[in-house]
N, C-alpha and C. Protein backbone atom coordinates (compact mmCIF):
# COMPACT_ATOMS: atom_id res chain seq x y z
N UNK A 1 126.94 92.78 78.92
CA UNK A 1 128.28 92.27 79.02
C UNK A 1 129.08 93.20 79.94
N UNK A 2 129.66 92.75 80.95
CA UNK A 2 130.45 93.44 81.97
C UNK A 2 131.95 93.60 81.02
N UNK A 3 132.73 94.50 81.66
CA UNK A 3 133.84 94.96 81.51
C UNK A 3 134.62 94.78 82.78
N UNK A 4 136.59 94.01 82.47
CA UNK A 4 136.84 94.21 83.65
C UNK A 4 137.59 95.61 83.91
N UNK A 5 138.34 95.55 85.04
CA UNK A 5 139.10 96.52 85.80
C UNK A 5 140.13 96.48 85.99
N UNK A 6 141.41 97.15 85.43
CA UNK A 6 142.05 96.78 86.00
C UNK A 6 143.03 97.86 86.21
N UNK A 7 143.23 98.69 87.14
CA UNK A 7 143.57 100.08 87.54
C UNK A 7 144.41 100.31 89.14
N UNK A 8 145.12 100.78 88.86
CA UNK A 8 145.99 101.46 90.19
C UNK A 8 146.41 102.80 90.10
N UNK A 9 146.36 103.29 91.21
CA UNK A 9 146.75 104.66 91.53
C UNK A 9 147.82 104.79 92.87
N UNK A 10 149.17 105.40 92.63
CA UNK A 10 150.11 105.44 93.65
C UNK A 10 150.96 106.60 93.60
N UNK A 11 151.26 107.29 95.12
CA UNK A 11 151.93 108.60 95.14
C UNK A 11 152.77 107.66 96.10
N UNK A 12 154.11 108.17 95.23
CA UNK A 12 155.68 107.53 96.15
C UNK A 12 156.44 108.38 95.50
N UNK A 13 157.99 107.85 96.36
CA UNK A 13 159.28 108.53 95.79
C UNK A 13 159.84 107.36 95.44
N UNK A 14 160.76 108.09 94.33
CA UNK A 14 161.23 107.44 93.26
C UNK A 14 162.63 106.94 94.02
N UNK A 15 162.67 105.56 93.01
CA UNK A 15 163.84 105.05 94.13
C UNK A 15 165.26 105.33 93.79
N UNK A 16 165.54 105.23 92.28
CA UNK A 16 166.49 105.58 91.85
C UNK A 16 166.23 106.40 89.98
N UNK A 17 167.31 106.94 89.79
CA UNK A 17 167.27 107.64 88.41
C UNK A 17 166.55 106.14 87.23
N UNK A 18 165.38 107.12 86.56
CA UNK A 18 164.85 106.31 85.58
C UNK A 18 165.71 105.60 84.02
N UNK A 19 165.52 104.52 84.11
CA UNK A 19 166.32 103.83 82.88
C UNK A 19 166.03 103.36 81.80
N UNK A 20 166.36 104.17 80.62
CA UNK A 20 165.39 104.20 79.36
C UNK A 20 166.36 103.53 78.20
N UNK A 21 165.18 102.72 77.56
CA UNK A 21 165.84 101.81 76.32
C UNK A 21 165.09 102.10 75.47
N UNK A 22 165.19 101.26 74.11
CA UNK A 22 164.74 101.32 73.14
C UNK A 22 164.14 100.26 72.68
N UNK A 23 163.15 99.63 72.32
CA UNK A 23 162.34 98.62 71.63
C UNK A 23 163.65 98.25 69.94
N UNK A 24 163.43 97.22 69.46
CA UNK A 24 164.12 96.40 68.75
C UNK A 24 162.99 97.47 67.32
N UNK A 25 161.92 97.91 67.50
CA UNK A 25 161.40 98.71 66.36
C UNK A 25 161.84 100.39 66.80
N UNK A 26 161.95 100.95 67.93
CA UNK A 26 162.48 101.46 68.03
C UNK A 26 161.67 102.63 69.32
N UNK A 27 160.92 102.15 69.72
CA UNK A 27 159.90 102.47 70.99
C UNK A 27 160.61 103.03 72.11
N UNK A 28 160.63 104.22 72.81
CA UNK A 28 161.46 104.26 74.30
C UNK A 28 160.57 103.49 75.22
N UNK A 29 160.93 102.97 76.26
CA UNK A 29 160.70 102.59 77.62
C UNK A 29 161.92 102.90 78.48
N UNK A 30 161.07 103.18 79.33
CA UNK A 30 161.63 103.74 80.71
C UNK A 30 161.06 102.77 81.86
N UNK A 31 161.95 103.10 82.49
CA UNK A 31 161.48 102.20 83.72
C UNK A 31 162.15 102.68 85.19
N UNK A 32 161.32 102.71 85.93
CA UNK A 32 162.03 103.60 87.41
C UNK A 32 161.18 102.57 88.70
N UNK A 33 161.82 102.71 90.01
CA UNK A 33 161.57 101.44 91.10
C UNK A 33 160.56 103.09 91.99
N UNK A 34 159.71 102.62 92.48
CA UNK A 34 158.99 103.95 93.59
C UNK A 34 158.41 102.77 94.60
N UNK A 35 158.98 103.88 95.58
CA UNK A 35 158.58 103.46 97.00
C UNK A 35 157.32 103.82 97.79
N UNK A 36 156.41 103.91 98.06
CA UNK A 36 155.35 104.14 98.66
C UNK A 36 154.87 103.63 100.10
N UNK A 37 154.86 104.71 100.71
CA UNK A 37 154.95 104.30 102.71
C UNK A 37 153.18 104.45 102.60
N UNK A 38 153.38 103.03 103.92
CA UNK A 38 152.37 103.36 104.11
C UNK A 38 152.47 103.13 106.18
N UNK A 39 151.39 103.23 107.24
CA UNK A 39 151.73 103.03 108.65
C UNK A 39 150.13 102.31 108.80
N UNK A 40 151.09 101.91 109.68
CA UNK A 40 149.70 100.81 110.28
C UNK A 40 150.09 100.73 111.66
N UNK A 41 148.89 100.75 112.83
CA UNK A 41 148.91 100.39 114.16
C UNK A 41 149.77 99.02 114.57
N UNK A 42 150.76 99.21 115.47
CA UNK A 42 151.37 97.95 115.54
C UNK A 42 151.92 97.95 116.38
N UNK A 43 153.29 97.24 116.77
CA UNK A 43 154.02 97.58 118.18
C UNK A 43 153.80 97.35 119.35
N UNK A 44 154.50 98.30 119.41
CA UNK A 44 154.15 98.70 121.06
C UNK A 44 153.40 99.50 121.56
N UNK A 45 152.10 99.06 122.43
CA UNK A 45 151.37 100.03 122.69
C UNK A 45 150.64 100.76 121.30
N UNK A 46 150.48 99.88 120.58
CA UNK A 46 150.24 100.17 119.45
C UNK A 46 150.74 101.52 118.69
N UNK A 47 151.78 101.87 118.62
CA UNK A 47 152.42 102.73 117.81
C UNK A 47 152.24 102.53 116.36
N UNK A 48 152.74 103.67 115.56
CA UNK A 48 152.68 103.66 114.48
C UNK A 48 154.07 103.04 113.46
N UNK A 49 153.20 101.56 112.80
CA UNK A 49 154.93 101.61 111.99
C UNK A 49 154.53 101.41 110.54
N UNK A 50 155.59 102.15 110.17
CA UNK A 50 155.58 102.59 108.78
C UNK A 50 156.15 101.28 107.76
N UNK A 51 155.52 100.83 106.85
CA UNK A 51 155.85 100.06 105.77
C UNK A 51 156.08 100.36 104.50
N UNK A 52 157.28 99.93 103.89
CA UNK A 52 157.44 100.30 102.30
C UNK A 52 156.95 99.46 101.46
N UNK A 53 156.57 99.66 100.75
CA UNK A 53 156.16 98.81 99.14
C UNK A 53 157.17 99.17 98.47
N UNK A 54 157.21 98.48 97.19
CA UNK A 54 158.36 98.63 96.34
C UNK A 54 157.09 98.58 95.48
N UNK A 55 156.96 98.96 93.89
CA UNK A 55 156.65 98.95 92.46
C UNK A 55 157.75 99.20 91.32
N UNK A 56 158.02 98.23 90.26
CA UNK A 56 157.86 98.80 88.93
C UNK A 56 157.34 99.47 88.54
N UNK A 57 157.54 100.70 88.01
CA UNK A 57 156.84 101.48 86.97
C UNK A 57 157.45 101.52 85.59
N UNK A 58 156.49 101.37 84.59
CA UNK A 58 156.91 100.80 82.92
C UNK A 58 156.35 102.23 82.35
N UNK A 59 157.31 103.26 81.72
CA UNK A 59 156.57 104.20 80.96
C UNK A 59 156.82 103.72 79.22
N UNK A 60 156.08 104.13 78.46
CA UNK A 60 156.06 103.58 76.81
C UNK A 60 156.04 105.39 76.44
N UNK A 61 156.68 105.26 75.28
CA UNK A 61 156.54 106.41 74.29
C UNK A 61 156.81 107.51 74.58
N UNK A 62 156.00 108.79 74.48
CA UNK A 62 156.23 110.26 74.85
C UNK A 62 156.52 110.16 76.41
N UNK A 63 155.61 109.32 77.17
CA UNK A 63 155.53 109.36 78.56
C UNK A 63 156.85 108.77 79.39
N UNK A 64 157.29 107.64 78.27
CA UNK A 64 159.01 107.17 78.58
C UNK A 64 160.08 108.09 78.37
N UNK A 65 159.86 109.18 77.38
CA UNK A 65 160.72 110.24 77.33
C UNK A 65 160.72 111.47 78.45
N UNK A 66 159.53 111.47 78.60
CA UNK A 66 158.84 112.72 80.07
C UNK A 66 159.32 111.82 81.30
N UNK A 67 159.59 111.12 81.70
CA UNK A 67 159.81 110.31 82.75
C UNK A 67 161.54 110.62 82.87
N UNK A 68 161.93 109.96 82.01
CA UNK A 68 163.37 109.92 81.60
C UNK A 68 164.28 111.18 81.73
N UNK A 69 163.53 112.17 81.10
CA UNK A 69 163.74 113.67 81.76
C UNK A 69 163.65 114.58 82.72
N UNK A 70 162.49 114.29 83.15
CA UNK A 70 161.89 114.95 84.46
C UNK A 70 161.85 114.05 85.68
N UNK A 71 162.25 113.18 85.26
CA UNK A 71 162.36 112.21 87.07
C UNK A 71 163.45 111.98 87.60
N UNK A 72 163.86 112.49 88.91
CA UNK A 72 165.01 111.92 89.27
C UNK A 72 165.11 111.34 90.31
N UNK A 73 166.00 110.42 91.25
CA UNK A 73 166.10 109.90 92.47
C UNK A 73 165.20 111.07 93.48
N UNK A 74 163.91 110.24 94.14
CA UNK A 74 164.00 111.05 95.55
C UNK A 74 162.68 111.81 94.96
N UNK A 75 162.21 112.23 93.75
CA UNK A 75 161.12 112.69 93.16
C UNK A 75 159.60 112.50 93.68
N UNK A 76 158.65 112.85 93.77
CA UNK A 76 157.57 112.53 94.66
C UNK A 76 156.71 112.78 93.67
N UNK A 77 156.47 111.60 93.03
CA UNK A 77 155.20 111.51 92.13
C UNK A 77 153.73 110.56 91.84
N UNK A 78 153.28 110.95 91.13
CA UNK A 78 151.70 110.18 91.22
C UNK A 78 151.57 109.24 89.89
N UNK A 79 151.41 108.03 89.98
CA UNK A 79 150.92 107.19 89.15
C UNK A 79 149.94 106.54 88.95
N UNK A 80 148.86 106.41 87.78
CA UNK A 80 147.97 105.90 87.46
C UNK A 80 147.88 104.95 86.72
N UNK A 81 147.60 103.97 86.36
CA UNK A 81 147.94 102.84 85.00
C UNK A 81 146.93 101.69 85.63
N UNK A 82 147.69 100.52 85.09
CA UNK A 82 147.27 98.94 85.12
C UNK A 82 148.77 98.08 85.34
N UNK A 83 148.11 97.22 86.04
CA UNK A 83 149.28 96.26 86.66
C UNK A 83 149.19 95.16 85.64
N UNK A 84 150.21 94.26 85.59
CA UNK A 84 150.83 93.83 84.32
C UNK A 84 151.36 92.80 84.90
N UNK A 85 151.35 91.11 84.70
CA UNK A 85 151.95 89.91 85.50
C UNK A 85 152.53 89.66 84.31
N UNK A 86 154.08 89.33 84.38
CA UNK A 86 154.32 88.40 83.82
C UNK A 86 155.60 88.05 84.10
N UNK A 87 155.35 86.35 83.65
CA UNK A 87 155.88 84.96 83.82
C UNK A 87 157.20 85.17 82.72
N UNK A 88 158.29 85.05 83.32
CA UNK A 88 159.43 84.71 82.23
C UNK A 88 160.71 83.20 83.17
N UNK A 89 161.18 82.88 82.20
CA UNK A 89 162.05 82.03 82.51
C UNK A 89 163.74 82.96 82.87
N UNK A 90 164.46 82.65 84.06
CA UNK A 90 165.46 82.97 84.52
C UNK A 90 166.91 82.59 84.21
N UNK A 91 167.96 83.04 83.87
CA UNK A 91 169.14 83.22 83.38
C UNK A 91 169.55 81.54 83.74
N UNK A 92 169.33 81.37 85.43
CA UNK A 92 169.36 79.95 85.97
C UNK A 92 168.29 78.82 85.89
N UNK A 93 167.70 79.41 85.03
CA UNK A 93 166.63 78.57 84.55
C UNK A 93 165.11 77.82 85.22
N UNK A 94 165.22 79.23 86.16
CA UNK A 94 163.98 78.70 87.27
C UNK A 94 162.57 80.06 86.60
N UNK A 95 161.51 79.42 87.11
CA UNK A 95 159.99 80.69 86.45
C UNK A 95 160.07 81.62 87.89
N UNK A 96 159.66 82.64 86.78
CA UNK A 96 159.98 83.61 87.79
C UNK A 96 158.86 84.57 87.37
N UNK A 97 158.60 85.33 88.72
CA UNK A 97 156.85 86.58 88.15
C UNK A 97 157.48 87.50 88.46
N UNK A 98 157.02 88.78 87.32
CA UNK A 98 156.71 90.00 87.61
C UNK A 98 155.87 90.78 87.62
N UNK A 99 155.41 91.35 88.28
CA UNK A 99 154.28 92.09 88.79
C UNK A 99 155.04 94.17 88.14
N UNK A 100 154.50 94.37 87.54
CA UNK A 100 154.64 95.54 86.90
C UNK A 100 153.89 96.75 86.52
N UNK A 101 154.07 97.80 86.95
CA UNK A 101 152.48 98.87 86.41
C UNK A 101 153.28 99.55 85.49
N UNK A 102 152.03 99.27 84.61
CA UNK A 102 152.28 100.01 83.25
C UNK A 102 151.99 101.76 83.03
N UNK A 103 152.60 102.23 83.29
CA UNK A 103 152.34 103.66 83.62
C UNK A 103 150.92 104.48 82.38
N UNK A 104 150.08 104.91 82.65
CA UNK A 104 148.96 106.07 81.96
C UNK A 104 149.41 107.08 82.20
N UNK A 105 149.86 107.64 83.64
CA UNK A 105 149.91 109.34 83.31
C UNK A 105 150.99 109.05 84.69
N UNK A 106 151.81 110.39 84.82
CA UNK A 106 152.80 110.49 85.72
C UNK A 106 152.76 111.66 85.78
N UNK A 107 152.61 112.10 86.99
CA UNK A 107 152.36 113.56 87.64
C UNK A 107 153.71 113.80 88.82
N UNK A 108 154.64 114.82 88.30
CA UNK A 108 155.49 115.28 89.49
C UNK A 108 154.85 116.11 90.30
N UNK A 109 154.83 115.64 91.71
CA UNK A 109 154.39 115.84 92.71
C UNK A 109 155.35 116.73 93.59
N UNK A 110 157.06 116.58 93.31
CA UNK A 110 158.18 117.59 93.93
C UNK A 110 158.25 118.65 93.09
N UNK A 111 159.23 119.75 94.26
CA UNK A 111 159.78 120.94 93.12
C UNK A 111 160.90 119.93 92.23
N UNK A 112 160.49 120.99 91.41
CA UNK A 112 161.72 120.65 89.87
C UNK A 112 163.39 120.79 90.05
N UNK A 113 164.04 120.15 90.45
CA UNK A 113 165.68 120.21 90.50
C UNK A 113 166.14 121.23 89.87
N UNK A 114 167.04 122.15 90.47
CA UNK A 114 167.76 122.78 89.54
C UNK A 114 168.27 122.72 87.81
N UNK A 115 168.73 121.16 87.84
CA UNK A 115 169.09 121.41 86.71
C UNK A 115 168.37 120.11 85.52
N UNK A 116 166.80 120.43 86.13
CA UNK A 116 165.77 119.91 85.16
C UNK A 116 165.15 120.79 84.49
N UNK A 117 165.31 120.92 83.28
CA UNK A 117 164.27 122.01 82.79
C UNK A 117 162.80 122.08 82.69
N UNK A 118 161.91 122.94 83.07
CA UNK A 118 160.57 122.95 83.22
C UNK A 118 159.83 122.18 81.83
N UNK A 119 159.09 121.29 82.32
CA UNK A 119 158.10 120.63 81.17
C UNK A 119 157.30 121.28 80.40
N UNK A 120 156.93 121.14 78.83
CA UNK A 120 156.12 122.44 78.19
C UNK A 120 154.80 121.56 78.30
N UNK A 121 154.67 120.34 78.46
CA UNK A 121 153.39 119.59 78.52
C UNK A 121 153.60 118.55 79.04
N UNK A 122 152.86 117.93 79.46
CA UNK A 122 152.96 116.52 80.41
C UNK A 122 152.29 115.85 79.32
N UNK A 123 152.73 114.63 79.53
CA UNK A 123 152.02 114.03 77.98
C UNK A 123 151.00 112.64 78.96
N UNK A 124 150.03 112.28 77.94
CA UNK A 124 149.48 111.14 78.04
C UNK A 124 149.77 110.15 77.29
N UNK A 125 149.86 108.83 77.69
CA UNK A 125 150.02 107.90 77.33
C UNK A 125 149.45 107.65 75.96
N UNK A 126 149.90 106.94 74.65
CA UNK A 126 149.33 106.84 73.46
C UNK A 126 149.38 105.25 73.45
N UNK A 127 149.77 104.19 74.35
CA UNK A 127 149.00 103.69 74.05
C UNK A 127 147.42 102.57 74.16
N UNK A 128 147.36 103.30 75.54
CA UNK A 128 145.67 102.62 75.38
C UNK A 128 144.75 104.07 75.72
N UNK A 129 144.07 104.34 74.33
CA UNK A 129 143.32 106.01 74.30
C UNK A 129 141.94 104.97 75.35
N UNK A 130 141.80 106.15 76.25
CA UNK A 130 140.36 105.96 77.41
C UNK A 130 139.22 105.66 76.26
N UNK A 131 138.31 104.45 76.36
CA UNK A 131 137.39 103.84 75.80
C UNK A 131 136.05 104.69 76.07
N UNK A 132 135.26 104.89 75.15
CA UNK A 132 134.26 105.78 74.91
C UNK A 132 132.97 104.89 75.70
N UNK A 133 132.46 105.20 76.32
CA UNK A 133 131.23 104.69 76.34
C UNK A 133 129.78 104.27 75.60
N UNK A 134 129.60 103.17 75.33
CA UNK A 134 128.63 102.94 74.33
C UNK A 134 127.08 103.54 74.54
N UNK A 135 126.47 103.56 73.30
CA UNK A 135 124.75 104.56 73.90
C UNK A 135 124.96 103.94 74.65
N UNK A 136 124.06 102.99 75.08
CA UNK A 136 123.28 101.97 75.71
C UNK A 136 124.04 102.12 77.57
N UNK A 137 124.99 102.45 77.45
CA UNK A 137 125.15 103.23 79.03
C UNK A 137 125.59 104.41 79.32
N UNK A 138 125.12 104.85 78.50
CA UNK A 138 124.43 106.88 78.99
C UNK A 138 124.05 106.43 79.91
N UNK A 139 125.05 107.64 80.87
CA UNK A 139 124.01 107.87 82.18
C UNK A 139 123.36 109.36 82.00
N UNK A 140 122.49 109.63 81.49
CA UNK A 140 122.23 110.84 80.90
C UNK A 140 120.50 110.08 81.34
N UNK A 141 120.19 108.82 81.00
CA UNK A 141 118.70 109.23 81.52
C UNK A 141 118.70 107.73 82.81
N UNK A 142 119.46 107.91 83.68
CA UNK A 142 119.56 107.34 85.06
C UNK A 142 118.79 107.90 86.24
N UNK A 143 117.42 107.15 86.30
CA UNK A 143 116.34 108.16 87.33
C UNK A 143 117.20 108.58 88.24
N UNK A 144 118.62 108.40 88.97
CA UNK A 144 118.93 108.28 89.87
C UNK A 144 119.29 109.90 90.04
N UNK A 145 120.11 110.08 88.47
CA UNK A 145 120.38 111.25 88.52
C UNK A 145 119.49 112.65 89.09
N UNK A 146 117.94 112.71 89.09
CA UNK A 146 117.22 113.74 89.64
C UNK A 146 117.79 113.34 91.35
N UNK A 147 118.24 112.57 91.95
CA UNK A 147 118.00 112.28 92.71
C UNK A 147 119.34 113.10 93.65
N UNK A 148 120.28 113.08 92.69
CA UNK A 148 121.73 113.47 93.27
C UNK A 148 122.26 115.03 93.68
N UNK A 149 122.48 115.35 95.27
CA UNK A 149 122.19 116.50 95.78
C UNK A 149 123.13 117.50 95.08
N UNK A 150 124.41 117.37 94.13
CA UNK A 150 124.93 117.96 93.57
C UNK A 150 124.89 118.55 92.20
C-alpha cells in the first residue's frame, strides 16, 4: 500500500506582523502572509526578472505562539508543512478557494529585532507527530545499501 505526499518547503519574508486568535475550545492560531522571490530568464535580451509568490502560513499551538512572538514584518524565514485547500462560501455569497500551508516547523532565518526576546526553544508542531515506519520497510536490509559510496 503506497502512502501519499503531501509536503512543502519555503524560505521568504514575511509580509506583515503575524495574527493570532484563539479556537472556540481555546487553541492559538496564528497566521502570517510570506513572500518568496523567485527570477526567471525573460525580457530583454533575456534578463533576469524576479517574481513574487504570495503564501498563507497557518501556525497551530506552541508553534502559533513562537510565530506570534518571534516573527515580525520583513523576517526571513523557513517553512516546512503541507498545503491545505479549502472551499468556503463568501460574505457575497459566491465559492471561493483557499490554498493554505499548514505550518510543521518555522525556522528564523533573520537577526532577532531589538526588541524580540531570544527564543529558549523552537518548538515543533504537536499536531501531526512524524509517522514511524513500519518493519516491513526497513531499509536496514536494502541490497542497495552495500552499494552506497557514503
Amino acid at each position: 500500500m503506497s502512502r501519499g505526499l503531501n509536503r512543502i518547503e519555503l524560505i521568504g519574508n514575511v509580509g506583515r506582523d503575524p495574527e493570532m486568535r484563539y479556537t472556540p475550545s481555546g487553541a492559538p492560531v496564528t497566521q502570517f502572509r510570506l513572500a518568496v522571490n523567485s527570477f526567471r530568464r525573460g525580457g530583454e535580451a533575456g534578463q533576469p526578472v524576479e517574481e513574487t509568490d504570495w503564501f498563507t502560513v497557518v501556525c497551530w499551538n506552541r508553534l502559533a505562539e513562537f510565530a506570534d512572538q518571534y516573527i515580525r514584518k520583513g523576517t526571513k524565514v523557513y517553512v516546512a508543512g503541507r498545503l491545505r485547500v479549502r472551499r468556503f462560501t463568501g460574505n457575497d455569497g459566491t465559492e471561493r478557494t483557499a490554498v493554505e500551508v499548514i505550518a510543521r516547523e518555522v525556522l528564523l532565518l533573520s537577526p532577532r529585532p531589538a526588541d524580540v526576546p531570544a527564543p529558549t526553544e523552537l518548538p515543533a508542531d504537536e499536531e501531526a507527530p512524524s509517522p514511524e515506519l513500519p518493519p516491513d520497510l526497513s531499509f536496514d536490509d536494502d541490497p542497495w545499501n552495500d552499494q552506497v559510496p557514503f
